[in-house]
C-alpha atoms as a PDB file:
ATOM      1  CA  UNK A   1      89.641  45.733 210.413  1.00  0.00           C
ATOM      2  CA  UNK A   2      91.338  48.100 207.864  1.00  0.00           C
ATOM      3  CA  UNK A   3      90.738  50.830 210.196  1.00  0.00           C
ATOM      4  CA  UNK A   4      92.269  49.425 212.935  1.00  0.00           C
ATOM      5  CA  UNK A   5      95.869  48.123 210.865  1.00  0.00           C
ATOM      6  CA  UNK A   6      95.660  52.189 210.153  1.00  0.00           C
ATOM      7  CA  UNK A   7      95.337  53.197 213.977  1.00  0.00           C
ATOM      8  CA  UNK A   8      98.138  50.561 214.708  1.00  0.00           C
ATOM      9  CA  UNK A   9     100.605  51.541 212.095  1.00  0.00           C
ATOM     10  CA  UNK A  10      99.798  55.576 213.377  1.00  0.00           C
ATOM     11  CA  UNK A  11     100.648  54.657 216.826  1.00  0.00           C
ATOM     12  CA  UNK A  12     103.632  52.378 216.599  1.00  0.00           C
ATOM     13  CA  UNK A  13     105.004  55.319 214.335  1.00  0.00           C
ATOM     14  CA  UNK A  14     104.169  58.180 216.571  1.00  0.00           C
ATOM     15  CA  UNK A  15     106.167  56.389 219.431  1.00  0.00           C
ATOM     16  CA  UNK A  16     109.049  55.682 217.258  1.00  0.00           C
ATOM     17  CA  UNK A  17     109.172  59.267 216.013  1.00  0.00           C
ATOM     18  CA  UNK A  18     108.966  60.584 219.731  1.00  0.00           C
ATOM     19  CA  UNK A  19     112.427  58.582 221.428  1.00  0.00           C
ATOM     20  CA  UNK A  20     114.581  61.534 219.877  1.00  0.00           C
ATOM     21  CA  UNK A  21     116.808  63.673 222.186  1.00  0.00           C
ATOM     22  CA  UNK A  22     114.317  66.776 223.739  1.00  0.00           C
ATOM     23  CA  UNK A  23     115.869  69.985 222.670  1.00  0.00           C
ATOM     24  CA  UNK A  24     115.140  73.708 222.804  1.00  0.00           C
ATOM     25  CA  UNK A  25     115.762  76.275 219.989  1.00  0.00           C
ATOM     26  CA  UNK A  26     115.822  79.657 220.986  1.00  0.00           C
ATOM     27  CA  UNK A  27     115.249  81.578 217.049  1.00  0.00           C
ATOM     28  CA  UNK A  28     115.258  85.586 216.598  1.00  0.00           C
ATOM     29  CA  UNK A  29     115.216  87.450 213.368  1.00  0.00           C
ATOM     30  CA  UNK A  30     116.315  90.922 212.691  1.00  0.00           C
ATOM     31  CA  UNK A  31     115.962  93.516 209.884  1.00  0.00           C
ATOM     32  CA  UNK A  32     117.795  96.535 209.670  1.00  0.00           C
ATOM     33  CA  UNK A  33     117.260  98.993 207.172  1.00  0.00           C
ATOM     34  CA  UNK A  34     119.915 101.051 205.302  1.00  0.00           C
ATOM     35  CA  UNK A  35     119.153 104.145 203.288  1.00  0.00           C
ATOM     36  CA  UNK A  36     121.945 105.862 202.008  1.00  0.00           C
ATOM     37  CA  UNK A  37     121.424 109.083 199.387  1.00  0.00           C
ATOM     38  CA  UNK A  38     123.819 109.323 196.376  1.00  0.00           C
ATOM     39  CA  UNK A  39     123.695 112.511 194.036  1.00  0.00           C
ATOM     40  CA  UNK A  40     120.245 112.204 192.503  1.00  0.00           C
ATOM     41  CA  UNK A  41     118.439 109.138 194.203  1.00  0.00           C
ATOM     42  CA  UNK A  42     118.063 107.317 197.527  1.00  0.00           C
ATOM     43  CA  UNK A  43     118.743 103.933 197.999  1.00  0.00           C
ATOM     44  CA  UNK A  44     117.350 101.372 199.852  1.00  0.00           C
ATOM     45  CA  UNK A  45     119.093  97.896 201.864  1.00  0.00           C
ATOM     46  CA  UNK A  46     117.804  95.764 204.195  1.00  0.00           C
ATOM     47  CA  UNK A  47     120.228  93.337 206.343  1.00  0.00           C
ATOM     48  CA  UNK A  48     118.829  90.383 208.381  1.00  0.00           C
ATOM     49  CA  UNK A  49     120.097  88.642 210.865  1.00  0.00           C
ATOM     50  CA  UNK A  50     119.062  85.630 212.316  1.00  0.00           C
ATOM     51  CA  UNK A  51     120.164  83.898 215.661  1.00  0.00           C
ATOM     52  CA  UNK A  52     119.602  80.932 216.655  1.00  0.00           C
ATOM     53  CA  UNK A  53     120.241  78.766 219.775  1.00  0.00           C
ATOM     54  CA  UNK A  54     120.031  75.612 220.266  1.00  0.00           C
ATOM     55  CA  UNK A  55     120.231  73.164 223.488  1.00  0.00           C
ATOM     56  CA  UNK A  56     119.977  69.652 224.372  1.00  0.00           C
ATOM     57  CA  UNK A  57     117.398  69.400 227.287  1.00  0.00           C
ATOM     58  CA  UNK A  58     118.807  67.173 230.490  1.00  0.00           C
ATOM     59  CA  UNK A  59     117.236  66.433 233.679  1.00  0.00           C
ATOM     60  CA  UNK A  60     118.575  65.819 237.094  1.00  0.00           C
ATOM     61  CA  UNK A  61     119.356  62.242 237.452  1.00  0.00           C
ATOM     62  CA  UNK A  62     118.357  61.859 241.342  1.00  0.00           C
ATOM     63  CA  UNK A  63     114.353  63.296 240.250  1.00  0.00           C
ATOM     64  CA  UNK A  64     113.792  60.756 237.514  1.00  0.00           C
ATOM     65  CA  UNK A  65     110.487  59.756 239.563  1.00  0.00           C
ATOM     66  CA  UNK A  66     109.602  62.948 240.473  1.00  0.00           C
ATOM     67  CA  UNK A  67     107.008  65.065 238.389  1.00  0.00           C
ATOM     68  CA  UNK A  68     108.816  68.074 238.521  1.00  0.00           C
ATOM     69  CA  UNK A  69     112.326  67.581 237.645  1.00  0.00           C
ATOM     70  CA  UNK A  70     115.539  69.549 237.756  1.00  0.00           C
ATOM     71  CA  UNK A  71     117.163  71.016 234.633  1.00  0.00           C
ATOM     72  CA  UNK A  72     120.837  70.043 234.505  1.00  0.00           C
ATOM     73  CA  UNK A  73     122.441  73.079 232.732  1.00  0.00           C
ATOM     74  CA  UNK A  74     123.415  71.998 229.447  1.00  0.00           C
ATOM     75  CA  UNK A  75     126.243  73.544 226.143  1.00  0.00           C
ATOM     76  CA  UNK A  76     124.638  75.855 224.161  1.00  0.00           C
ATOM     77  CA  UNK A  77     124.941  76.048 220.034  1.00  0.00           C
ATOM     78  CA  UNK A  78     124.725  79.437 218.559  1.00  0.00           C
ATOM     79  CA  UNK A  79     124.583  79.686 214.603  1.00  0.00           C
ATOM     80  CA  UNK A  80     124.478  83.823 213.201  1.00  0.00           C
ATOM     81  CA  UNK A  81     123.302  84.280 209.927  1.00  0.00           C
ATOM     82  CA  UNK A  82     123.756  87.281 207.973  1.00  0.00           C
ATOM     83  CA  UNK A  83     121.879  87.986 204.622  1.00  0.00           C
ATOM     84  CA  UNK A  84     121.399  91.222 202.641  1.00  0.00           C
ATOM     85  CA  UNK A  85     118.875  92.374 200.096  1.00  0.00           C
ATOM     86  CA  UNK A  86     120.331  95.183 197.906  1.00  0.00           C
ATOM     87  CA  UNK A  87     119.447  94.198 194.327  1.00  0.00           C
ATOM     88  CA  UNK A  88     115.720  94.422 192.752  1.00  0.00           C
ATOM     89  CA  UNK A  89     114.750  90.533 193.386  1.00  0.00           C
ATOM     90  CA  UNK A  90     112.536  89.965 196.599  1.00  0.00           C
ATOM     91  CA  UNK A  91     114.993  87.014 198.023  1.00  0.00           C
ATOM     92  CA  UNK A  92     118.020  87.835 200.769  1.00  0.00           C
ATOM     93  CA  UNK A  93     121.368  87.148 199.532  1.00  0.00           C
ATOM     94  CA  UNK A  94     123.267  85.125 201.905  1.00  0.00           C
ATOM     95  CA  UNK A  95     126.449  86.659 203.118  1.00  0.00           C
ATOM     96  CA  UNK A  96     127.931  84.248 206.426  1.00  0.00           C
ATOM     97  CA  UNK A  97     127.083  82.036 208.609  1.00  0.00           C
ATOM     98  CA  UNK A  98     129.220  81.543 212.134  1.00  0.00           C
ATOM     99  CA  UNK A  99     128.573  79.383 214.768  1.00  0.00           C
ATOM    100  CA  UNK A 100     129.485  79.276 218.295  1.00  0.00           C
ATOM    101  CA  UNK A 101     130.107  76.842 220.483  1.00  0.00           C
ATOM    102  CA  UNK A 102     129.584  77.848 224.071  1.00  0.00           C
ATOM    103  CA  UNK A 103     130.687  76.069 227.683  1.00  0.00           C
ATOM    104  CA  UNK A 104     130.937  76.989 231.231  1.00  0.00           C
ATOM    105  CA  UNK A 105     134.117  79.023 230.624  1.00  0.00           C
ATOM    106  CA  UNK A 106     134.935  78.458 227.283  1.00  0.00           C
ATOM    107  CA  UNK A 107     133.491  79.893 223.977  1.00  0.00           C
ATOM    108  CA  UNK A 108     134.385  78.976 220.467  1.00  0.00           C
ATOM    109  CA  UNK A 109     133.452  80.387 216.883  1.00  0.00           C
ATOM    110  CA  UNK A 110     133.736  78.428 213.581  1.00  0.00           C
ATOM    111  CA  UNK A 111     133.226  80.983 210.553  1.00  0.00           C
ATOM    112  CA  UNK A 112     133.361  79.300 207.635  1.00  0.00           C
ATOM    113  CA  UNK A 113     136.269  80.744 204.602  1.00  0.00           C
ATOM    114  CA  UNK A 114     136.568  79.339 200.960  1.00  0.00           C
ATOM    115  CA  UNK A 115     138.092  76.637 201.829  1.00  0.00           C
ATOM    116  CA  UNK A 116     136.752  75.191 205.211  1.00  0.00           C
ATOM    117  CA  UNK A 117     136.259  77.557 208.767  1.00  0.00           C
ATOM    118  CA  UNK A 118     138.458  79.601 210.539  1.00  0.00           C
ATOM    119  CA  UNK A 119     138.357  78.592 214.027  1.00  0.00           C
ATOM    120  CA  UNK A 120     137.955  81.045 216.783  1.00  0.00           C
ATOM    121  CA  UNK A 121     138.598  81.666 220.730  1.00  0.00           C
ATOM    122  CA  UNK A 122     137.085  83.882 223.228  1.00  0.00           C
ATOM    123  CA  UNK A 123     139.544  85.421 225.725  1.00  0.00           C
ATOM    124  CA  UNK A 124     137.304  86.383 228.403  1.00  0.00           C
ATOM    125  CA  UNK A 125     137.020  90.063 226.831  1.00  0.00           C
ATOM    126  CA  UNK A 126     134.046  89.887 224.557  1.00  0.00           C
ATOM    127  CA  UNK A 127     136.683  88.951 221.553  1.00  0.00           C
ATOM    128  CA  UNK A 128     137.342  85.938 219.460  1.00  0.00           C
ATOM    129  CA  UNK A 129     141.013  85.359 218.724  1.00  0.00           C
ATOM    130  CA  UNK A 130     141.845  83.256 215.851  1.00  0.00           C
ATOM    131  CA  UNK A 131     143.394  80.306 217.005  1.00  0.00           C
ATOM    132  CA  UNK A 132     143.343  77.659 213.788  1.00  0.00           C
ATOM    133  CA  UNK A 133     141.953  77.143 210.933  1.00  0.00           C
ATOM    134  CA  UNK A 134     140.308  73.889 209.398  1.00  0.00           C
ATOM    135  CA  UNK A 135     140.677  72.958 205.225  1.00  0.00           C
ATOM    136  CA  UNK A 136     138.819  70.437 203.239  1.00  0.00           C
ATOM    137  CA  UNK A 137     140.890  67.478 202.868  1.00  0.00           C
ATOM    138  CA  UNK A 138     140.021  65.120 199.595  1.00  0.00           C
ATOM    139  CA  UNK A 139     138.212  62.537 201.778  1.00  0.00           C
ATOM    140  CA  UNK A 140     134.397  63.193 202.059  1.00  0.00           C
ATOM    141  CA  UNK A 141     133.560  64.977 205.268  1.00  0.00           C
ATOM    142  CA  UNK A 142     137.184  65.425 206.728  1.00  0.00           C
ATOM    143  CA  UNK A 143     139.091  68.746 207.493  1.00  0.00           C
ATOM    144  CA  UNK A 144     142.811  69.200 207.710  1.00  0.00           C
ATOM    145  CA  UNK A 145     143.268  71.333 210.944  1.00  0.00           C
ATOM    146  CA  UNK A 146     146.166  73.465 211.899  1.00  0.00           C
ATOM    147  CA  UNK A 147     145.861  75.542 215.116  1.00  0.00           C
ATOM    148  CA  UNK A 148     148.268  76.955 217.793  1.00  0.00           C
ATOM    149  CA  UNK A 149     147.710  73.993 219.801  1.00  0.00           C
ATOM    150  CA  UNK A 150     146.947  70.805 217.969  1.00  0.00           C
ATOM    151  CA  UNK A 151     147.426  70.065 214.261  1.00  0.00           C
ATOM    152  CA  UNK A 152     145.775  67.261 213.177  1.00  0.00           C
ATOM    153  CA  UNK A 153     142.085  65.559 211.373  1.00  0.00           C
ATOM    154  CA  UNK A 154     138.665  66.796 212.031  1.00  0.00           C
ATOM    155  CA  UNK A 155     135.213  65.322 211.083  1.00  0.00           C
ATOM    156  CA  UNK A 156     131.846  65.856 212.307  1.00  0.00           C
ATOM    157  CA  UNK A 157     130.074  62.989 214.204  1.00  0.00           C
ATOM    158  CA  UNK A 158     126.648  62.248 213.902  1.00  0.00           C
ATOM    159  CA  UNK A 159     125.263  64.729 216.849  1.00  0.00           C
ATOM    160  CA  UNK A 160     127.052  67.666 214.900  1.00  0.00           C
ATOM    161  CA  UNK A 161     130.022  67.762 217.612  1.00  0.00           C
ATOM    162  CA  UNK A 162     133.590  68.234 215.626  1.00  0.00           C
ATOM    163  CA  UNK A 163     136.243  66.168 216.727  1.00  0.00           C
ATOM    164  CA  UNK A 164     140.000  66.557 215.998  1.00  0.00           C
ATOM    165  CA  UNK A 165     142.674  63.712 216.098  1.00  0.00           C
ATOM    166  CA  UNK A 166     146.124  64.686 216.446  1.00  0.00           C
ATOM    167  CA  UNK A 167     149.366  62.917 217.421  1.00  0.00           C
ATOM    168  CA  UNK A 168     150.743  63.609 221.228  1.00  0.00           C
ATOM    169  CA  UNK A 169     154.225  63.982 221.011  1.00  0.00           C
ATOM    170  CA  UNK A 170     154.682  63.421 224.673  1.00  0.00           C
ATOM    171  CA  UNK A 171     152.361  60.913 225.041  1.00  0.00           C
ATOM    172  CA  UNK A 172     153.610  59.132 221.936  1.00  0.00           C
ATOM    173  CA  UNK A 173     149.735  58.537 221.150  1.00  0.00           C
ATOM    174  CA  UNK A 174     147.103  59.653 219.034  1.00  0.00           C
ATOM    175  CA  UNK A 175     144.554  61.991 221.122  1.00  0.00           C
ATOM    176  CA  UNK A 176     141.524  63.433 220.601  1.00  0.00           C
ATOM    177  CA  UNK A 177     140.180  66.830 221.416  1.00  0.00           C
ATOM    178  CA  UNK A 178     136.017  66.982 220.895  1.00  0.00           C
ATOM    179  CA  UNK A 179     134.122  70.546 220.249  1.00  0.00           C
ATOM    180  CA  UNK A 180     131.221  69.248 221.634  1.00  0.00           C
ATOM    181  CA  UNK A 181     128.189  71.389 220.507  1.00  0.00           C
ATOM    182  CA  UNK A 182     129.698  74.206 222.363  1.00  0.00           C
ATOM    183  CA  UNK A 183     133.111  74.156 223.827  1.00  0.00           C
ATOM    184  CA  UNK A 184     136.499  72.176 223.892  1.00  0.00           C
ATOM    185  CA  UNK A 185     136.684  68.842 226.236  1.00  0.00           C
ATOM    186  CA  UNK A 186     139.703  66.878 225.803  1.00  0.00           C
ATOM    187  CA  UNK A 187     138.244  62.998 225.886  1.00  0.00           C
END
């Protein structure tokens, strides 16, 4: 009987733990190594970088009943880390981390700064152009943002999208512009 309250409790948790959203990380690490010669000795430092991509998995609505399914393409989430090991301890020191937030047409960068993340926009020619930046405000989890086209509050939601609030002068309303795990969507 004790065995079977075990086998219960296993599968009732198993099925709980497996109703999260299906998504697909993409992860690739890379080492360089630097030698550079001074007067008397050579010196050794190794920089890695480490990409990863990450994507919520979607299927085509019309297959549901179907065994194989459609993907629906889905945003993409791109986080860059840079560490360096030039000192005489075995551990990386971390240098930055930026992540991207990718669309259709659109692509975003939020690298972080001292005091929040500057926030970044791709022009359709391979470079980001700062477009605003983002401050820790006093309240727990919210960012002052100031930006050539909204100023206004960010926060993070639950799913790791950021959202900004800002006040529409025209509209005379407060709107709401959400970085959704990869681009800009006004909702």
């Amino acid at each position: 009987m004790k065995n079977l309250v075990y086998i219960l409790v296993l599968v009732f948790s198993g099925t709980i733990m497996a109703q999260e959203k299906p998504s697909e990380v993409k992860e690739e690490v890379e080492v360089k190594t630097i030698k550079y010669k001074d007067s008397d000795s050579t010196t050794e430092s190794k920089v890695k970088v480490i990409t990863r991509e990450t994507s919520n998995v979607k299927l085509e609505g019309a297959d549901a009943e179907k065994v194989n399914q459609d993907r629906v393409s889905t945003t993409k989430k791109v986080e860059k880390m840079i560490m360096v090991d030039d000192d005489a301890d075995p551990a990386y020191d971390f240098l930055t981390k930026e992540t991207f937030y990718i669309s259709e047409d659109k692509n975003y960068k939020f690298t972080p700064n001292k005091k929040g993340f500057d926030i970044a926009f791709n022009n359709n020619t391979n470079q980001f152009v700062k477009t605003g930046n983002a401050w820790e405000s006093s309240t727990n989890g919210h960012y002052i943002v100031s930006g050539e086209n909204k100023n206004g509050i960010g926060y993070f939601d639950s799913e790791g999208n950021f959202i900004v609030e800002y006040y529409d002068y025209n509209l005379k309303d407060i709107m709401k512009i959400k970085y959704n795990k990869a681009v800009s969507s006004l909702k």
